[in-house]
Protein backbone atom coordinates (compact mmCIF):
# COMPACT_ATOMS: atom_id res chain seq x y z
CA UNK A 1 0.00 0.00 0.00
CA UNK A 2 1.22 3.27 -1.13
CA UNK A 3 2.22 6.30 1.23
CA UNK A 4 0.63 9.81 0.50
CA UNK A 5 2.24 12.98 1.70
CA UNK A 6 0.46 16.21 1.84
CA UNK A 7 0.56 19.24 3.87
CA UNK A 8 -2.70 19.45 5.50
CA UNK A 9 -5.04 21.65 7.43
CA UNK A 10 -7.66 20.57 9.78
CA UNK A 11 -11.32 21.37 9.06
CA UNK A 12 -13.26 19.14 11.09
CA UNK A 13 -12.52 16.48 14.29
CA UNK A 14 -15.17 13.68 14.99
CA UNK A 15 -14.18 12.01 18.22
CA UNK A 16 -13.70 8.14 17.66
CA UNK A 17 -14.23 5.91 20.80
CA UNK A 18 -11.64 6.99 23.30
CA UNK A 19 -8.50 7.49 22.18
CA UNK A 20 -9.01 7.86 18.18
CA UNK A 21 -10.06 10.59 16.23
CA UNK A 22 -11.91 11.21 12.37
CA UNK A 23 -10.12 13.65 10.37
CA UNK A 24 -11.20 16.15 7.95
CA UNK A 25 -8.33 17.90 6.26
CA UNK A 26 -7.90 20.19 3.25
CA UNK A 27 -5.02 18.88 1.65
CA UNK A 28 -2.70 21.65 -0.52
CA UNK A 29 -2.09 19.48 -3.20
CA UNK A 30 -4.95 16.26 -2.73
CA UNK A 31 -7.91 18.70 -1.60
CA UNK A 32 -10.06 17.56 0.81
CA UNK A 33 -9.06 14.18 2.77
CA UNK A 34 -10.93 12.42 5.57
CA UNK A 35 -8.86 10.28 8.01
CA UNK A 36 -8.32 7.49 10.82
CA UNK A 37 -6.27 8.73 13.30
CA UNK A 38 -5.80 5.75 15.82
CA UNK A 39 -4.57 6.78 19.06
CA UNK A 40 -4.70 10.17 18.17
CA UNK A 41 -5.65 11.69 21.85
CA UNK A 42 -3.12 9.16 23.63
CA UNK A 43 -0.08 11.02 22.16
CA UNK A 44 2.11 12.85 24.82
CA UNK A 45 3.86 15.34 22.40
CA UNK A 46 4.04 18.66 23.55
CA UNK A 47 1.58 21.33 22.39
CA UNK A 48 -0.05 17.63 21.19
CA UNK A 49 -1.82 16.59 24.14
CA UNK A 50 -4.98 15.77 23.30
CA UNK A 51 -5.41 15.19 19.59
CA UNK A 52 -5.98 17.32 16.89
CA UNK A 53 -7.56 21.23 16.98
CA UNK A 54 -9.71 23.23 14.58
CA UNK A 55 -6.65 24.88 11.85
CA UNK A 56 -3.73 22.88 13.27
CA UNK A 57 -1.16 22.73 10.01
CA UNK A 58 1.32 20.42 9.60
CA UNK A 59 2.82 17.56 6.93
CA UNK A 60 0.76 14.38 6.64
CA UNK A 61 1.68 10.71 5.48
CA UNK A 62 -1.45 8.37 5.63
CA UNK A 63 -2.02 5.66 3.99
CA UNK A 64 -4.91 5.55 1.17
CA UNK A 65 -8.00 3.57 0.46
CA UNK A 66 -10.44 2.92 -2.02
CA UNK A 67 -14.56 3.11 -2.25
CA UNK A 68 -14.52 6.01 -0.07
CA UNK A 69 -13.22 4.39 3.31
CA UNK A 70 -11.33 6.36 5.48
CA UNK A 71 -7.63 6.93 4.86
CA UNK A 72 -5.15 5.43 7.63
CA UNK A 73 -3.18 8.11 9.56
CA UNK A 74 0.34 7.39 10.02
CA UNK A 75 2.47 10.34 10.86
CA UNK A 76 2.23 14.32 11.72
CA UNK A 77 4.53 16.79 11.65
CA UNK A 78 2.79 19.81 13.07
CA UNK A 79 3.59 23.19 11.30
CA UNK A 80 1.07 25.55 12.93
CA UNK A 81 -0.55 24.73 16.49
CA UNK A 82 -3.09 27.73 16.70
CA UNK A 83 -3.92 28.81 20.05
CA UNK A 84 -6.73 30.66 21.93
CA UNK A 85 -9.91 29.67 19.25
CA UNK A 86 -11.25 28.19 22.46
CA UNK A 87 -10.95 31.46 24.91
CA UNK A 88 -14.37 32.80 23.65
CA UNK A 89 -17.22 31.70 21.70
CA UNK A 90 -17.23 34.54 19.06
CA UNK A 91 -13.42 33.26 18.32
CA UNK A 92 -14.61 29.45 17.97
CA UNK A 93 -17.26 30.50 15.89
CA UNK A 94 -15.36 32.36 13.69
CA UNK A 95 -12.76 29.48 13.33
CA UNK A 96 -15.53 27.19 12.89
CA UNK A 97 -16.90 29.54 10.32
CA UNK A 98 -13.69 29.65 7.84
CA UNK A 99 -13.17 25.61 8.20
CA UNK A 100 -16.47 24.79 7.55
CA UNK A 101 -16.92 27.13 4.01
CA UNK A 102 -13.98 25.27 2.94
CA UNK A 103 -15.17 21.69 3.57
CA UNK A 104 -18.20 22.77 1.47
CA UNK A 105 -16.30 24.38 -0.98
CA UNK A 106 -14.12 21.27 -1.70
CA UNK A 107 -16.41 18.61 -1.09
CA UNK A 108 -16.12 17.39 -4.64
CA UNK A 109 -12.99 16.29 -4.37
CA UNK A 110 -12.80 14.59 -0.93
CA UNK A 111 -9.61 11.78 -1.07
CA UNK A 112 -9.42 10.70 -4.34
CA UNK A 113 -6.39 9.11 -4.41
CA UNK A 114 -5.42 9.00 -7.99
CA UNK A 115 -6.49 12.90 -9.26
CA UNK A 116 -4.73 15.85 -7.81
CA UNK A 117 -7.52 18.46 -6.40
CA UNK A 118 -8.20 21.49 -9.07
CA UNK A 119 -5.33 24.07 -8.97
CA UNK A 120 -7.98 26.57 -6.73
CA UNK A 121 -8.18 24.60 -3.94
CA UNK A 122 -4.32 24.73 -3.69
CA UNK A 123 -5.47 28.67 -3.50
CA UNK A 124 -8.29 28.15 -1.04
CA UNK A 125 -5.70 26.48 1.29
CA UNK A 126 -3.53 29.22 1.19
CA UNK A 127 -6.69 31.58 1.91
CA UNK A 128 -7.39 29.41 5.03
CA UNK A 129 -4.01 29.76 6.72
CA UNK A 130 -4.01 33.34 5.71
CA UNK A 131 -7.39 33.62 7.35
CA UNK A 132 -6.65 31.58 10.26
CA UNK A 133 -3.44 33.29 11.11
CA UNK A 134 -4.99 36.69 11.04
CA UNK A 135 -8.27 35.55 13.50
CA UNK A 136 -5.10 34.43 16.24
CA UNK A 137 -3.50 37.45 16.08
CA UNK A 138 -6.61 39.67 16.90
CA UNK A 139 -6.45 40.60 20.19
CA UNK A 140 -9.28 39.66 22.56
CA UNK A 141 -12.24 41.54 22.16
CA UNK A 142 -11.72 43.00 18.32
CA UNK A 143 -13.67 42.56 15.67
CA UNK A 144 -13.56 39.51 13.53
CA UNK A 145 -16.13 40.38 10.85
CA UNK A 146 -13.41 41.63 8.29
CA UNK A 147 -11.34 38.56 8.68
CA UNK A 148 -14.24 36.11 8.29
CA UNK A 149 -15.97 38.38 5.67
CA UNK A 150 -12.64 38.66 3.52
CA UNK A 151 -12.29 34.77 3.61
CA UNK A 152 -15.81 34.44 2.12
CA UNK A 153 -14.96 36.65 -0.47
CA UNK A 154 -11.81 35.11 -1.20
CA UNK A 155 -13.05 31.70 -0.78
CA UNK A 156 -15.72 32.16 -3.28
CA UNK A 157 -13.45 34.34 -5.70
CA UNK A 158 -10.81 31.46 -5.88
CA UNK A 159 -13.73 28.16 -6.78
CA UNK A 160 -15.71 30.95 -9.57
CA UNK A 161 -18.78 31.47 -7.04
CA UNK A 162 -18.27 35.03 -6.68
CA UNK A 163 -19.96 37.76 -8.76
CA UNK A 164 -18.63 40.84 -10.06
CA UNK A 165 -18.65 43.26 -6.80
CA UNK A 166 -17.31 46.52 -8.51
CA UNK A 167 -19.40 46.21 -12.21
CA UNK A 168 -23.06 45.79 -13.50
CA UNK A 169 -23.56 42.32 -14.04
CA UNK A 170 -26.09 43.64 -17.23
CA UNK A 171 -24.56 46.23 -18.81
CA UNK A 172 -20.85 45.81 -17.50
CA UNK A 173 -20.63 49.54 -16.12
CA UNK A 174 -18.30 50.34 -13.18
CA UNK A 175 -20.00 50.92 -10.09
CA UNK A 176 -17.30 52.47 -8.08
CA UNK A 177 -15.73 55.80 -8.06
CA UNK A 178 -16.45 57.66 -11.16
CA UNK A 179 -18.13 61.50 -11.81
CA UNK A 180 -21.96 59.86 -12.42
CA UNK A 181 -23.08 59.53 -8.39
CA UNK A 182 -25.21 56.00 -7.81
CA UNK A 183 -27.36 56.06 -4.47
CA UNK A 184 -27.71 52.38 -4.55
CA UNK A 185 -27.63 49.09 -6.33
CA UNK A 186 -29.16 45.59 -6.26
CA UNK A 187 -27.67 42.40 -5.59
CA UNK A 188 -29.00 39.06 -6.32
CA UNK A 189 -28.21 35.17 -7.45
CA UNK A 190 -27.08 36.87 -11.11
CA UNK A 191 -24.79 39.74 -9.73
CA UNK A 192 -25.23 43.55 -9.06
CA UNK A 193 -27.67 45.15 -11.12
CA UNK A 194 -26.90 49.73 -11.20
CA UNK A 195 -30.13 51.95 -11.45
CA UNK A 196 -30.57 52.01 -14.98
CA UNK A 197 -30.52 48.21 -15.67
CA UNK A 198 -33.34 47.84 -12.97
CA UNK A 199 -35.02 50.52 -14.98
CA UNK A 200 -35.08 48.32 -17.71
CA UNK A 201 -36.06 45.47 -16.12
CA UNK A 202 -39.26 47.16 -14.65
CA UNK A 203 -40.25 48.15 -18.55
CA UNK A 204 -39.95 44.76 -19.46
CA UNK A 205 -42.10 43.73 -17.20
CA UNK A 206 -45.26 45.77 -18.18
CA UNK A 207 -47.59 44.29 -19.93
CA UNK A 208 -47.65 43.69 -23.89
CA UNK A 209 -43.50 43.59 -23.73
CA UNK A 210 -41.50 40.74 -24.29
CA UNK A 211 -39.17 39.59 -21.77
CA UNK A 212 -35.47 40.16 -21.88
CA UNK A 213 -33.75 36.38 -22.22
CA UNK A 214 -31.84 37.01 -18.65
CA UNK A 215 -35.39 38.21 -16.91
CA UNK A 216 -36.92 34.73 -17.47
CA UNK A 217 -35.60 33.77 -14.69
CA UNK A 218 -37.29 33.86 -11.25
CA UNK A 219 -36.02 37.16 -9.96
CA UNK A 220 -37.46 39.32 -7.09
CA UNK A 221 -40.13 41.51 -8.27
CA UNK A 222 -39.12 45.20 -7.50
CA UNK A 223 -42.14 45.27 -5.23
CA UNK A 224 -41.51 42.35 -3.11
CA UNK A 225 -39.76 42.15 0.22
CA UNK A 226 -36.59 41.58 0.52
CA UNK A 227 -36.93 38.47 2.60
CA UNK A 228 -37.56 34.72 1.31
CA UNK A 229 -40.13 33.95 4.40
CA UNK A 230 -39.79 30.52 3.49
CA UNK A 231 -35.66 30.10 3.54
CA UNK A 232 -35.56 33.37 6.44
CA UNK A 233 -32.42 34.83 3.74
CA UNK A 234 -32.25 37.97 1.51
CA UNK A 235 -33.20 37.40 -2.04
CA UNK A 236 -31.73 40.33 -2.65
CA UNK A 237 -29.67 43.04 -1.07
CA UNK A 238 -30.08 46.50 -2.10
CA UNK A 239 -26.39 48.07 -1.40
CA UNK A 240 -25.35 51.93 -0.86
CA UNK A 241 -22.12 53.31 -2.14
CA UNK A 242 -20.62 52.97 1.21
CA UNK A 243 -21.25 49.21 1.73
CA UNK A 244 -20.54 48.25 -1.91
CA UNK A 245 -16.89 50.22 -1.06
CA UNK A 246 -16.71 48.90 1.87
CA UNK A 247 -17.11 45.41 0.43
CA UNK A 248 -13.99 46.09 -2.03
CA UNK A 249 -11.94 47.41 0.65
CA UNK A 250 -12.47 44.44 2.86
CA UNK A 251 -11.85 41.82 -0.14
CA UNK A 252 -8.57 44.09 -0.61
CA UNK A 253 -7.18 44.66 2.81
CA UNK A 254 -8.79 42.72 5.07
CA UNK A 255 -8.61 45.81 7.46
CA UNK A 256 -11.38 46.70 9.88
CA UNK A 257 -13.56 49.57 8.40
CA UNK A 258 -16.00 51.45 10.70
CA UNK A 259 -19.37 51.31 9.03
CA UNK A 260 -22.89 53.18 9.38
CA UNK A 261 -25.77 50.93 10.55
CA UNK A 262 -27.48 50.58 7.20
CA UNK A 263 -23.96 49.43 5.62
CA UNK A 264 -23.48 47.21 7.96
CA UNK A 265 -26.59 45.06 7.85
CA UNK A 266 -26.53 44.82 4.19
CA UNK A 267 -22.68 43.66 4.34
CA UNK A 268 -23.91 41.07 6.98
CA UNK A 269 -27.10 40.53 4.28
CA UNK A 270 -24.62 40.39 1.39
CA UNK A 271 -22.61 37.20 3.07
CA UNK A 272 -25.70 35.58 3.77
CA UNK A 273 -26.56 35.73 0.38
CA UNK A 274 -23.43 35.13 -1.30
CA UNK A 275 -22.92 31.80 0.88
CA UNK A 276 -26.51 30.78 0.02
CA UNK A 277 -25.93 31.22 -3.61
CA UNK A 278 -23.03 29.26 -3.94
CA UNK A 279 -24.04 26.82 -1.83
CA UNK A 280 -27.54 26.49 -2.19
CA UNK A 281 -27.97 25.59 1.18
CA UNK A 282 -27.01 26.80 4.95
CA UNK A 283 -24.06 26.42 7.08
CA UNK A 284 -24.13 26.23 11.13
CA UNK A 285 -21.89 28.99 11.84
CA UNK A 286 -23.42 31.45 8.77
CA UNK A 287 -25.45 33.38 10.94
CA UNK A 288 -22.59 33.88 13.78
CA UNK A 289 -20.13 35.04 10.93
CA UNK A 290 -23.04 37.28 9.89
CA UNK A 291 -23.49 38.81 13.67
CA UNK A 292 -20.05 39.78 13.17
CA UNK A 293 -19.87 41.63 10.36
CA UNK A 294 -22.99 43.28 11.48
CA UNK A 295 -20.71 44.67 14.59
CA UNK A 296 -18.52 46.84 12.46
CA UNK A 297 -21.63 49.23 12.48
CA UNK A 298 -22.36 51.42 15.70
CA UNK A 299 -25.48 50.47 16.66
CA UNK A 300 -24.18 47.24 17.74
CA UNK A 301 -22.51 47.16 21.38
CA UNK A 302 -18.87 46.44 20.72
CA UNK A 303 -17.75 43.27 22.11
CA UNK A 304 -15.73 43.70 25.81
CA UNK A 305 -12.79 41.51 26.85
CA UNK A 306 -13.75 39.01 29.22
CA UNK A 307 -11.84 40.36 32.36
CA UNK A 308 -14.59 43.48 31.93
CA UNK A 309 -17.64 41.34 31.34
CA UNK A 310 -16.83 39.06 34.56
């Protein structure tokens, strides 16, 4: 039986009777694996004690096997221990947040031992350990909402799930910057939409008028609310020049940006959305990632060290 090497993040831990562990691990070059590790929380190694953590990095030799059964873990040699995810709940979440967008973003490739994963999840894993070093460094108390929104928008920029943030998706114009001021523009599943695109789209809706080929599609009347009351998501997210820069900044930098209510929610709305989209379905920790990005705006209380709150 073959040996596999691979450095290897950790994305997922499913305790196995008492001393073994289930891996899930996004491989750099392999994509995502899922492994045995026997014995894993009997080891005595320092800063090992314990098993495996949420992020841990480090080279991997396992051995494969076929039909989908679980690889056999064999050795570990740990790059990255990251500490602290467990000091507050906000900080798990967030970890939990980044490792479990890439499980679902590389699900399709999940230990297939002959085919190397697609080059972009070689990307995505350098994303994640950008990503995951960033969220340790953060001091306690900060905000994590640019680090976990910035991810998302990476994530989803590096697979092809993410629209066109900074140009009509209809009529290609850019929507940032420029002498022409726009108060606001819409995005949905197809992109952003400016002003005079959803112009259009309301003429070709009145009666006697033939639908454009894109409109066929079931998009959210103007008129409608902006909530599916069936899914509890946005549809859509109508977006101000300040949260559509804001967006582009934080895809840039990854910087915190101090944000005005209204921008706020609809960057919070916009990652809900975005996720959904891609995904076409929910994640655990979506809605904690979203409570965070919704605290960059003041009307939410900023989040106090835990000395201060005890």
């Amino acid at each position: 039986m073959p040996i596999i090497k691979d450095e290897v993040q950790v994305l997922r831990v499913f305790e196995q009777g008492n001393t073994s562990q289930v891996l899930v691990l996004l491989g750099r070059r392999l994509g995502q694996l899922r492994v045995l590790a026997k014995g894993a929380r009997r080891q005595q190694r320092k800063g090992f004690e314990g098993g495996f953590d949420l992020l841990a990095r480090g080279q991997m030799l396992a051995y494969p096997r076929r039909d989908e059964t679980l690889w056999i873990f064999k050795e570990w040699d740990e790059r990255r221990h990251p500490r602290g995810f467990g000091g507050s709940l906000e900080r798990l979440d967030s970890a939990s947040f980044l490792c479990e967008l890439a499980e679902a973003l590389t699900r399709e490739t999940a230990g297939n031992e002959h085919e190397v994963a697609p080059a972009e999840h070689a990307a995505l894993f350098e994303v994640l350990a950008e990503s995951a070093a960033a969220l340790e460094a953060l001091p306690e108390g900060a905000l994590y909402g640019p680090i976990l929104l910035r991810f998302a928008l990476r994530a989803l920029d590096t697979v092809g799930l993410l629209p066109n943030l900074v140009r009509c998706s209809r009529c290609e114009r850019g929507l940032l910057g420029g002498h022409r001021a726009i108060k606001r523009v819409r995005l949905d599943f197809e992109g952003l939409a400016c002003p005079d695109c959803l112009a259009d789209e309301a003429l070709e809706r009145l009666p006697g008028r033939d639908p454009a080929p894109w409109s066929q599609k079931k998009l959210l009347p103007l008129t409608r609310s902006m909530r599916d009351e069936t899914a509890g998501t946005a549809r859509c997210v109508w977006l101000s020049p300040e949260a559509l820069g804001a967006l582009d900044y934080v895809q840039r930098t990854g910087k915190e940006v101090k944000l005005s209510g209204p921008a706020a929610l609809a960057c919070a709305r916009t990652l809900l959305l975005l996720v959904h989209t891609a995904l076409e379905r929910d994640l655990r920790t979506l809605r904690a990632a979203a409570r965070e990005v919704l605290r960059l705006g003041p009307h939410e209380k900023q989040r106090q060290p835990v000395a201060q709150r005890q």
